[in-house]
C-alpha atoms as a PDB file:
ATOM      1  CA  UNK A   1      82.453  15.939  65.262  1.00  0.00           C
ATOM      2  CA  UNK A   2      80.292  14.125  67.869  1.00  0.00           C
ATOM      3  CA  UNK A   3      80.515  16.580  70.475  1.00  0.00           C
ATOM      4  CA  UNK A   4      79.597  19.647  68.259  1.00  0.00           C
ATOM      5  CA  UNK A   5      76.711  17.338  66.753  1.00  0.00           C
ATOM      6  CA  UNK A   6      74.885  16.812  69.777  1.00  0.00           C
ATOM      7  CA  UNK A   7      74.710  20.209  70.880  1.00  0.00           C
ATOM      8  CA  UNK A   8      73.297  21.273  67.674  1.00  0.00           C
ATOM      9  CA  UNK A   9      70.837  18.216  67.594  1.00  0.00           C
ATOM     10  CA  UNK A  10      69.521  19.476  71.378  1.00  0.00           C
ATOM     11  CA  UNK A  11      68.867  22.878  70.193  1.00  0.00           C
ATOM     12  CA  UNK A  12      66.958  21.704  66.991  1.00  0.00           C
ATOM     13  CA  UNK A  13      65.015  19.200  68.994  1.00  0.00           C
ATOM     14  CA  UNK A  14      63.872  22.215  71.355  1.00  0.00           C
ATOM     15  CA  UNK A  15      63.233  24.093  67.865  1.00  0.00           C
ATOM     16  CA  UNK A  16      61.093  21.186  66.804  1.00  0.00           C
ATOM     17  CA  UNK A  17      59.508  20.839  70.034  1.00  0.00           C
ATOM     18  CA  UNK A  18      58.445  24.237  70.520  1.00  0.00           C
ATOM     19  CA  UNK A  19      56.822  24.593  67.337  1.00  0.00           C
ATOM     20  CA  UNK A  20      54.638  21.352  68.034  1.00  0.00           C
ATOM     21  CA  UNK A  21      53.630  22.789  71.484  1.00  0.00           C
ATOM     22  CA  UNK A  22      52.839  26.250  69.894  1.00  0.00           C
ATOM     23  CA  UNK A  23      50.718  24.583  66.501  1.00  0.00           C
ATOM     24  CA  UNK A  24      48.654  22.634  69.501  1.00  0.00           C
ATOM     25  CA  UNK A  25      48.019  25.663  71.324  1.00  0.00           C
ATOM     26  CA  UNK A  26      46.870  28.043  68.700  1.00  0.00           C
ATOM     27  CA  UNK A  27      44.868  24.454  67.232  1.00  0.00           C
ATOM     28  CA  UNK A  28      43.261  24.317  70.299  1.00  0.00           C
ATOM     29  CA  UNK A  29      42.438  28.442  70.529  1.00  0.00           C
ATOM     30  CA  UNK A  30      41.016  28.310  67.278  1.00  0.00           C
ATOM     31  CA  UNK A  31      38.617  25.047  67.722  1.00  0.00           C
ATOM     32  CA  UNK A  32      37.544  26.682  70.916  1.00  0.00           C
ATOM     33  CA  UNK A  33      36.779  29.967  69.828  1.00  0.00           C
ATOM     34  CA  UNK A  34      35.142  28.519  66.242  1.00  0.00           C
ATOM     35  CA  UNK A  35      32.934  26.269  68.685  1.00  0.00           C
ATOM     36  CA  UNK A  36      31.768  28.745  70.433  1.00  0.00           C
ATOM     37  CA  UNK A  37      31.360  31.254  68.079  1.00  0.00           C
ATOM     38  CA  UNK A  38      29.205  28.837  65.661  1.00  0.00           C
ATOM     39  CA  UNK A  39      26.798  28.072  69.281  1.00  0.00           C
ATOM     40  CA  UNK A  40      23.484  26.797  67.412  1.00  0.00           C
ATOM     41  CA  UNK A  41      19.510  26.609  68.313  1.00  0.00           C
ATOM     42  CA  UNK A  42      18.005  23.493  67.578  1.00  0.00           C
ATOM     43  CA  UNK A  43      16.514  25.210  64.505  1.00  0.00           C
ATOM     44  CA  UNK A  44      19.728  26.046  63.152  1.00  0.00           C
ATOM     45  CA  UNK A  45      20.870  23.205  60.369  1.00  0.00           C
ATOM     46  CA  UNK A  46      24.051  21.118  62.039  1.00  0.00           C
ATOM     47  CA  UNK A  47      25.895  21.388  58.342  1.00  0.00           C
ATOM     48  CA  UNK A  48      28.617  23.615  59.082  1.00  0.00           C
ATOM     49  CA  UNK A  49      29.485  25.952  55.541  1.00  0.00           C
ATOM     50  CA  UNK A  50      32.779  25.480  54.366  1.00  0.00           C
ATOM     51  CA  UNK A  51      34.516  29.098  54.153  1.00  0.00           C
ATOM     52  CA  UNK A  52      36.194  28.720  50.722  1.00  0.00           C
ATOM     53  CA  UNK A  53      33.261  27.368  49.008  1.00  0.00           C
ATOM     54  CA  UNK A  54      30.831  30.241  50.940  1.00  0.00           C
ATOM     55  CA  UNK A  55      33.109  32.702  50.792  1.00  0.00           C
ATOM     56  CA  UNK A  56      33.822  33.526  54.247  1.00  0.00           C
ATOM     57  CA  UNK A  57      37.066  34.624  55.543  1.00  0.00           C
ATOM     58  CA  UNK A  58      39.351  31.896  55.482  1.00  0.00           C
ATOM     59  CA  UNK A  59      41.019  32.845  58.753  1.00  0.00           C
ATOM     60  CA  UNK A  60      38.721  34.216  61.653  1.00  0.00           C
ATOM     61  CA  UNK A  61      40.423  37.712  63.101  1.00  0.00           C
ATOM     62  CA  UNK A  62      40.931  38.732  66.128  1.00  0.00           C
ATOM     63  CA  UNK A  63      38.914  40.200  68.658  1.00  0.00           C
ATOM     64  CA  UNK A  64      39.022  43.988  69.680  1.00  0.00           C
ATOM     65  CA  UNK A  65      38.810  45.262  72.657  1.00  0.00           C
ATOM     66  CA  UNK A  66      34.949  45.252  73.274  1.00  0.00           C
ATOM     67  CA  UNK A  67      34.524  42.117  71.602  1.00  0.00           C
ATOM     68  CA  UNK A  68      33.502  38.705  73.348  1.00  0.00           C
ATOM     69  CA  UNK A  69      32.149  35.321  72.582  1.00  0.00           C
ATOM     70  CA  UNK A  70      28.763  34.927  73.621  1.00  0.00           C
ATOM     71  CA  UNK A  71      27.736  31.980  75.829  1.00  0.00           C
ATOM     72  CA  UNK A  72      25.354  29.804  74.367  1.00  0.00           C
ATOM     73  CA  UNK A  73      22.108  31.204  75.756  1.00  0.00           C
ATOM     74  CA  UNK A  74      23.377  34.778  74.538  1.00  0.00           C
ATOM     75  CA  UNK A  75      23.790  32.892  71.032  1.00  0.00           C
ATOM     76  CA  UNK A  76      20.467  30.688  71.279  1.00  0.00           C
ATOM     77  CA  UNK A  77      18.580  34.432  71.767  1.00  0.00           C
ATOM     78  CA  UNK A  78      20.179  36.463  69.055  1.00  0.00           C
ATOM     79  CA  UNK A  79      19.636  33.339  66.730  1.00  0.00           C
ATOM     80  CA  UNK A  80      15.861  33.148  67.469  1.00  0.00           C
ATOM     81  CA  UNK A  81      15.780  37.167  67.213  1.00  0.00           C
ATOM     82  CA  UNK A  82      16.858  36.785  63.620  1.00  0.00           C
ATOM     83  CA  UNK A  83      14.538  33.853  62.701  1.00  0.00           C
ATOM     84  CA  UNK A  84      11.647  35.702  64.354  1.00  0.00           C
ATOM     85  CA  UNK A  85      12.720  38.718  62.141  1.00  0.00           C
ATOM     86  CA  UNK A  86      12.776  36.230  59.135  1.00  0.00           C
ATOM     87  CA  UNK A  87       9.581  34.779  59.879  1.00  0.00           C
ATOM     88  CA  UNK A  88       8.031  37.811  58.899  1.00  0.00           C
ATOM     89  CA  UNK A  89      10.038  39.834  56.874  1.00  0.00           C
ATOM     90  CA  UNK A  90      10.477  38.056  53.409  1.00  0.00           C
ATOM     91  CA  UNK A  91      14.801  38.248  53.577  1.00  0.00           C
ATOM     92  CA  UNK A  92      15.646  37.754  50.059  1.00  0.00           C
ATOM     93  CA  UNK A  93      18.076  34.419  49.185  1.00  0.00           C
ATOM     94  CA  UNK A  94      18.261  34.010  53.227  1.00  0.00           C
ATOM     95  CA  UNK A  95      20.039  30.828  54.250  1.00  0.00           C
ATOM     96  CA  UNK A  96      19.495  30.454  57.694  1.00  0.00           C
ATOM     97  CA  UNK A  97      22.552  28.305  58.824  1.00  0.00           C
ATOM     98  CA  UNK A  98      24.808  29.930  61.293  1.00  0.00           C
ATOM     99  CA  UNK A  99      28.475  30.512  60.880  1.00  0.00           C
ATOM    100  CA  UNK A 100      29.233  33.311  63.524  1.00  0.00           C
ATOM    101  CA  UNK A 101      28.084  34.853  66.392  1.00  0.00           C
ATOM    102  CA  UNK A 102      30.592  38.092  68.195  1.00  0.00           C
ATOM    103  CA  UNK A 103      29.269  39.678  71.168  1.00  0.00           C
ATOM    104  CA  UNK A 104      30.451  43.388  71.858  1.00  0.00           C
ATOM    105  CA  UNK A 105      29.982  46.186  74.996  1.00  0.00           C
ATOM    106  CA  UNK A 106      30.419  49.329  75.603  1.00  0.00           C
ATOM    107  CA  UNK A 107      32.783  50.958  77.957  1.00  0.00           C
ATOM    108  CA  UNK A 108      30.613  53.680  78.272  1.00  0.00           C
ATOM    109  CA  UNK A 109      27.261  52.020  78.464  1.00  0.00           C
ATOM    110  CA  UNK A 110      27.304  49.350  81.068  1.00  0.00           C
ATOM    111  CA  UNK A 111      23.324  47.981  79.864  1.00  0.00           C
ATOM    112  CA  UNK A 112      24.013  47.649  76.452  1.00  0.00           C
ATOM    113  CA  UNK A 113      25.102  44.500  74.236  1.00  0.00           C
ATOM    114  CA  UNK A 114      25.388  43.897  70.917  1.00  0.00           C
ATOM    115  CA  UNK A 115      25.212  40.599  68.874  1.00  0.00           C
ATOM    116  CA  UNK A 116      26.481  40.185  65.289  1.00  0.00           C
ATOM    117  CA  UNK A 117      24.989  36.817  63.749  1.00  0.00           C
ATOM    118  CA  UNK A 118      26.089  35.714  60.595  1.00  0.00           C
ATOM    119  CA  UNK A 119      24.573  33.323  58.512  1.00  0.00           C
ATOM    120  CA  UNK A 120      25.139  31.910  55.037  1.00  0.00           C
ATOM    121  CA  UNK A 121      23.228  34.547  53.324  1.00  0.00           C
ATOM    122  CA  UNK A 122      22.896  37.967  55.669  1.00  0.00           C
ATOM    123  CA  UNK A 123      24.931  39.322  58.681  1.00  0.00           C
ATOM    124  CA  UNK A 124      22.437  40.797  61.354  1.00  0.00           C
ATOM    125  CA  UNK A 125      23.340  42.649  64.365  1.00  0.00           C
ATOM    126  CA  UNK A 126      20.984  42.038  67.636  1.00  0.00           C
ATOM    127  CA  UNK A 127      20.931  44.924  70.188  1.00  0.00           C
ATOM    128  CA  UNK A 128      20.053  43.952  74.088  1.00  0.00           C
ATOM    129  CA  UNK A 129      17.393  41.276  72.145  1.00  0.00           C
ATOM    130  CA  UNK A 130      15.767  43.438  69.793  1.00  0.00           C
ATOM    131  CA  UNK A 131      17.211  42.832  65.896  1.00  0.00           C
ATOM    132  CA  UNK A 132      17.679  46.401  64.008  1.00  0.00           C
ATOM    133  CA  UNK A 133      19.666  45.599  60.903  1.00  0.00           C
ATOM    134  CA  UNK A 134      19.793  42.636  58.899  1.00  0.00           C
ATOM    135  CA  UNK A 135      21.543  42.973  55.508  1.00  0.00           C
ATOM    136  CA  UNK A 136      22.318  40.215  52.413  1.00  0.00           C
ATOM    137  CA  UNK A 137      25.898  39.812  52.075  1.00  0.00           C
ATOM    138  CA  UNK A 138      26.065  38.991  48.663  1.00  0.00           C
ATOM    139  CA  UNK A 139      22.422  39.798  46.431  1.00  0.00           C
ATOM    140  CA  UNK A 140      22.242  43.314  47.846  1.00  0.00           C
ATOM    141  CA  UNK A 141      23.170  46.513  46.140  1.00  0.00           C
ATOM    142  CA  UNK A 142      26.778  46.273  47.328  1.00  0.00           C
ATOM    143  CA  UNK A 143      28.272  43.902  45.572  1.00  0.00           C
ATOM    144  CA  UNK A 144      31.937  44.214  46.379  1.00  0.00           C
ATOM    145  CA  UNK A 145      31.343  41.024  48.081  1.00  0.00           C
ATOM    146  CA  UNK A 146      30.210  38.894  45.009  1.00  0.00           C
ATOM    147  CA  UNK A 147      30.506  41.210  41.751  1.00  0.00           C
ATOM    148  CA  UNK A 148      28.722  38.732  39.983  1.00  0.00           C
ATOM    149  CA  UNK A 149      25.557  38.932  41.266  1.00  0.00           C
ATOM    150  CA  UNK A 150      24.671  41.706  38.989  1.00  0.00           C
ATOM    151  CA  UNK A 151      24.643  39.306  36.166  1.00  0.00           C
ATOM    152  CA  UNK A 152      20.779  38.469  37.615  1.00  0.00           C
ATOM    153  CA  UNK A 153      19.941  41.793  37.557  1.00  0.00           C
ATOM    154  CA  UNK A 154      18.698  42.155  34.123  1.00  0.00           C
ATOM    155  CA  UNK A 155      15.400  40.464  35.172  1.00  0.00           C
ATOM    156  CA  UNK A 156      14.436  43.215  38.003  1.00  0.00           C
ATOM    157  CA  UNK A 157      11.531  44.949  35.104  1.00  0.00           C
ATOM    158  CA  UNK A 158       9.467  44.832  37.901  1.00  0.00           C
ATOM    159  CA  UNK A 159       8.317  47.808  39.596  1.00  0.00           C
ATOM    160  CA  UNK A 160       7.811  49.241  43.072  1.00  0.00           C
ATOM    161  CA  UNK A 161       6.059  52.980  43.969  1.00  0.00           C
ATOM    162  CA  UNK A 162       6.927  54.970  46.626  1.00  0.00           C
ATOM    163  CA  UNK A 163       3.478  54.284  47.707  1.00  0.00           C
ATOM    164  CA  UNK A 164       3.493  50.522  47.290  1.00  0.00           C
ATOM    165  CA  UNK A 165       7.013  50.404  48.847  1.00  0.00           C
ATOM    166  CA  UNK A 166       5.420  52.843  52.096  1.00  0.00           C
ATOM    167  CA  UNK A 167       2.446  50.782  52.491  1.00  0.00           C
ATOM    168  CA  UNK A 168       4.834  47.361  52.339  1.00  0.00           C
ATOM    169  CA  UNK A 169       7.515  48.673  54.811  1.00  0.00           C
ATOM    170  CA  UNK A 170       4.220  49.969  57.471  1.00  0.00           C
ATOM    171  CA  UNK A 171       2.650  46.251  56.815  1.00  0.00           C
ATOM    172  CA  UNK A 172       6.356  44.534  58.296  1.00  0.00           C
ATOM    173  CA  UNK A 173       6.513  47.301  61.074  1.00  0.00           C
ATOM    174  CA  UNK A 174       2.747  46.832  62.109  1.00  0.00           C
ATOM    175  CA  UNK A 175       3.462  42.944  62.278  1.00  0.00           C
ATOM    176  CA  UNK A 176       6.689  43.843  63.919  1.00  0.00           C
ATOM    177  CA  UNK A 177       5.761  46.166  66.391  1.00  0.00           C
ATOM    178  CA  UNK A 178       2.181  46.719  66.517  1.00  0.00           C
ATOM    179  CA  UNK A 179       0.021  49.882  64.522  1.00  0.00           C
ATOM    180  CA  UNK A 180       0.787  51.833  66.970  1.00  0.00           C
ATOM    181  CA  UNK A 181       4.449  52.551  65.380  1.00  0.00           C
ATOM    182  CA  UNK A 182       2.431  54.154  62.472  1.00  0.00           C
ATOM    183  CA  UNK A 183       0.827  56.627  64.909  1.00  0.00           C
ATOM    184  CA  UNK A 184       5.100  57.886  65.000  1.00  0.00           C
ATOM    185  CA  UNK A 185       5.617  58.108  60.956  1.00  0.00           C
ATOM    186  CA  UNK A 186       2.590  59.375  60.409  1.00  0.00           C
ATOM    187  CA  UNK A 187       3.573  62.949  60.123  1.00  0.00           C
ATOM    188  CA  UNK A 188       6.698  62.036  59.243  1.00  0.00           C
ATOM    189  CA  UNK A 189       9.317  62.038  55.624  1.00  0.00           C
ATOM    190  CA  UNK A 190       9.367  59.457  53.433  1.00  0.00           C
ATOM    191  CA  UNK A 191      12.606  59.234  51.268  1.00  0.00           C
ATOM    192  CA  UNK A 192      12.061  56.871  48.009  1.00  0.00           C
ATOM    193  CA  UNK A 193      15.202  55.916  45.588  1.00  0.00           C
ATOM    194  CA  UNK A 194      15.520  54.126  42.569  1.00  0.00           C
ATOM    195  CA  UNK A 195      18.691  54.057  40.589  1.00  0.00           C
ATOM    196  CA  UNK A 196      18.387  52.453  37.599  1.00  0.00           C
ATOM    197  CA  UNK A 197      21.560  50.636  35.688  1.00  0.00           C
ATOM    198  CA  UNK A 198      21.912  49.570  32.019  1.00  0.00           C
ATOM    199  CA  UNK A 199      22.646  45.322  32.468  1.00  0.00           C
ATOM    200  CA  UNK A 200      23.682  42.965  29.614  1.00  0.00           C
ATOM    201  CA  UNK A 201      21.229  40.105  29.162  1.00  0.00           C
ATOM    202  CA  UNK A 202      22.489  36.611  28.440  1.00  0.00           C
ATOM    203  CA  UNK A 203      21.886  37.357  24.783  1.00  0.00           C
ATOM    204  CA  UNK A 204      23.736  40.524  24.324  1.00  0.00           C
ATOM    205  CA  UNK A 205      20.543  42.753  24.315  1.00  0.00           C
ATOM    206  CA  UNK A 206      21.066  45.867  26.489  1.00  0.00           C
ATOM    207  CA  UNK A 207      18.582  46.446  29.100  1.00  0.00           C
ATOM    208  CA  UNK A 208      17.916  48.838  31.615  1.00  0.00           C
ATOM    209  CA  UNK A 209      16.274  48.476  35.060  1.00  0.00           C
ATOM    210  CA  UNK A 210      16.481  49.402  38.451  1.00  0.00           C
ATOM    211  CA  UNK A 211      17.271  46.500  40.361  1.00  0.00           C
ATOM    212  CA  UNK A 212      16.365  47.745  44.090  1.00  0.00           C
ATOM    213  CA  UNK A 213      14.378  51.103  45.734  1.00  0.00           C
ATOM    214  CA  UNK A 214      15.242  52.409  48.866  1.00  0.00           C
ATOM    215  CA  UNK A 215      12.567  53.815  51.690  1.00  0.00           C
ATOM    216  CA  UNK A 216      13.926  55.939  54.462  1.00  0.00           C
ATOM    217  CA  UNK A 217      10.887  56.551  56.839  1.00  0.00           C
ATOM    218  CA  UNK A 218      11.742  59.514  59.808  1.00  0.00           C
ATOM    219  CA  UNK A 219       9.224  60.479  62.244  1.00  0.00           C
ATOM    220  CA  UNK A 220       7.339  63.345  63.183  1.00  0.00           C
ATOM    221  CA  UNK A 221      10.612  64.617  65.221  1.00  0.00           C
ATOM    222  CA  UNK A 222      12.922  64.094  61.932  1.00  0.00           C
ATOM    223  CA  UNK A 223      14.352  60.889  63.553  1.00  0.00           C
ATOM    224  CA  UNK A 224      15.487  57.938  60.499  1.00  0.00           C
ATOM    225  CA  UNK A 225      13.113  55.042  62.094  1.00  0.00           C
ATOM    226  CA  UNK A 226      13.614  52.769  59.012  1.00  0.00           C
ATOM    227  CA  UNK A 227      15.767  52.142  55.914  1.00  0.00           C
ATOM    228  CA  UNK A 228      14.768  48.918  53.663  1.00  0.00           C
ATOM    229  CA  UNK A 229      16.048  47.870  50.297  1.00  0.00           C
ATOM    230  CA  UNK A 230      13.510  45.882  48.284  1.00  0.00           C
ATOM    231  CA  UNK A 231      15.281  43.355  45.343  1.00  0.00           C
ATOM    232  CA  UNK A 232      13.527  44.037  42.523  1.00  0.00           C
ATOM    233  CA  UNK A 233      12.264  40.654  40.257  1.00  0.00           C
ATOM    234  CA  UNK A 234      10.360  40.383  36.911  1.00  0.00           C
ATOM    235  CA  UNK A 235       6.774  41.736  38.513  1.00  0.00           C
ATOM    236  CA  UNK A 236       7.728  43.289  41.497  1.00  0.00           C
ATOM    237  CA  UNK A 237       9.844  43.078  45.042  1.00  0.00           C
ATOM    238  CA  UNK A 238      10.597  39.628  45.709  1.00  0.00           C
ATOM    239  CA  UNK A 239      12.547  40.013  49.158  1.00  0.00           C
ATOM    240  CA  UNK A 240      14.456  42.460  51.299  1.00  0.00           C
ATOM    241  CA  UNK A 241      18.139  42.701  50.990  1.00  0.00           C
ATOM    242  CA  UNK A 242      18.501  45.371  53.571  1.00  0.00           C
ATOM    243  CA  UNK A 243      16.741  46.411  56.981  1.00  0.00           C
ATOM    244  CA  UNK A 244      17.674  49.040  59.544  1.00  0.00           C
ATOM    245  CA  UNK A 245      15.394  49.899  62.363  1.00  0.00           C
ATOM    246  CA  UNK A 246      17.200  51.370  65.230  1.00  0.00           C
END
């Protein structure tokens, strides 16, 4: 019995051993990659959101093939490129505490580099320094990422032109980019939705309203040179739940 015991009690203390070595390892992966990947600014509040209570993936994937970790002067830039964004467009909800930053390349384009930053509240994407999308993850209008988010949206009776919602989107692009960006759309189409939904208020009435408008602005060429969705409140906009600018 003694000699077939010990044989059996080597292999399961290599068994045993193994695993330990291989839980440290991927431990130690994981802490590495979630340090880096949460690099912070100064600005950027040192509470780090807990993924089950925030909703965030619970397990961080992989990364492809043109994916990278950005060092923490790539992370510090993209960071400040979203704050500068938020400093003058009104985000709506926006939570400015960082959970993620991925770099990515291209293999065919040796100057470009993308950033994806992902806060609390929005995921924007940062391309060589200049920000061009910035969406809400969970108050815009798709809600597959928090369903019940439409239960506020029985208080959007405000409303929003296509001529107020123009004149708003040229105000953020003149303070982004100067007037002279006007000088491009002036010519140019100006696409205006507003789908409007039939909401249950808290007590039982029925009520419809149209919760966000879209405004696609193309210039003189036909080129798309903005997309914004306004979240609508009682009176009128009260923030931006999507941005593209490309």
């Amino acid at each position: 019995m003694n000699l077939k015991r010990g044989p059996v009690t080597l292999a399961g203390s290599a068994i045993l051993i193994g695993a330990v070595l291989w839980m440290a390892y991927k431990s130690n992966r994981d802490v590495s990659r979630s340090g880096a990947a949460g690099a912070k600014t100064d600005a950027v509040s040192s509470a780090e959101p807990n993924p089950r209570e925030e909703g965030f993936p619970t397990e961080r994937r992989e990364l492809g093939r043109d994916e990278f970790i950005p060092t923490t002067e790539q992370s510090r830039a993209a960071v400040e490129a979203l704050y500068q964004f938020a400093s003058i467009a009104p985000l709506y909800n926006f939570d400015s505490a960082t959970y993620g930053i991925i770099g990515q390349t291209s293999r065919y384009r040796r100057d470009w580099t993308s950033m994806m930053v992902q806060t609390r509240s929005h995921v924007a994407t940062v391309v060589n320094g200049h920000l061009i999308s910035v969406q809400s993850l969970y108050d815009g209008s798709d809600t597959r990422r928090r369903p019940e988010a439409m239960n506020e949206w029985y208080k959007a009776t405000g409303t929003l032109s296509k001529e107020e919602a123009v004149q708003l989107t040229y105000g953020l692009l003149t303070k982004l980019h100067g007037a002279s960006v006007l000088e491009e759309l002036k010519w140019g189409e100006a696409e205006f939705r507003a789908e409007s939904v039939t909401i249950s208020a808290p007590d039982g009435q029925r009520v419809r309203v149209t919760p966000f408008r879209a405004l696609r602005l193309t210039d003189t060429t036909g080129v798309g040179r903005v997309t914004v969705e306004f979240r609508m409140g009682p009176t009128g906009s009260v923030g931006i739940t999507k941005w593209f600018s490309p």
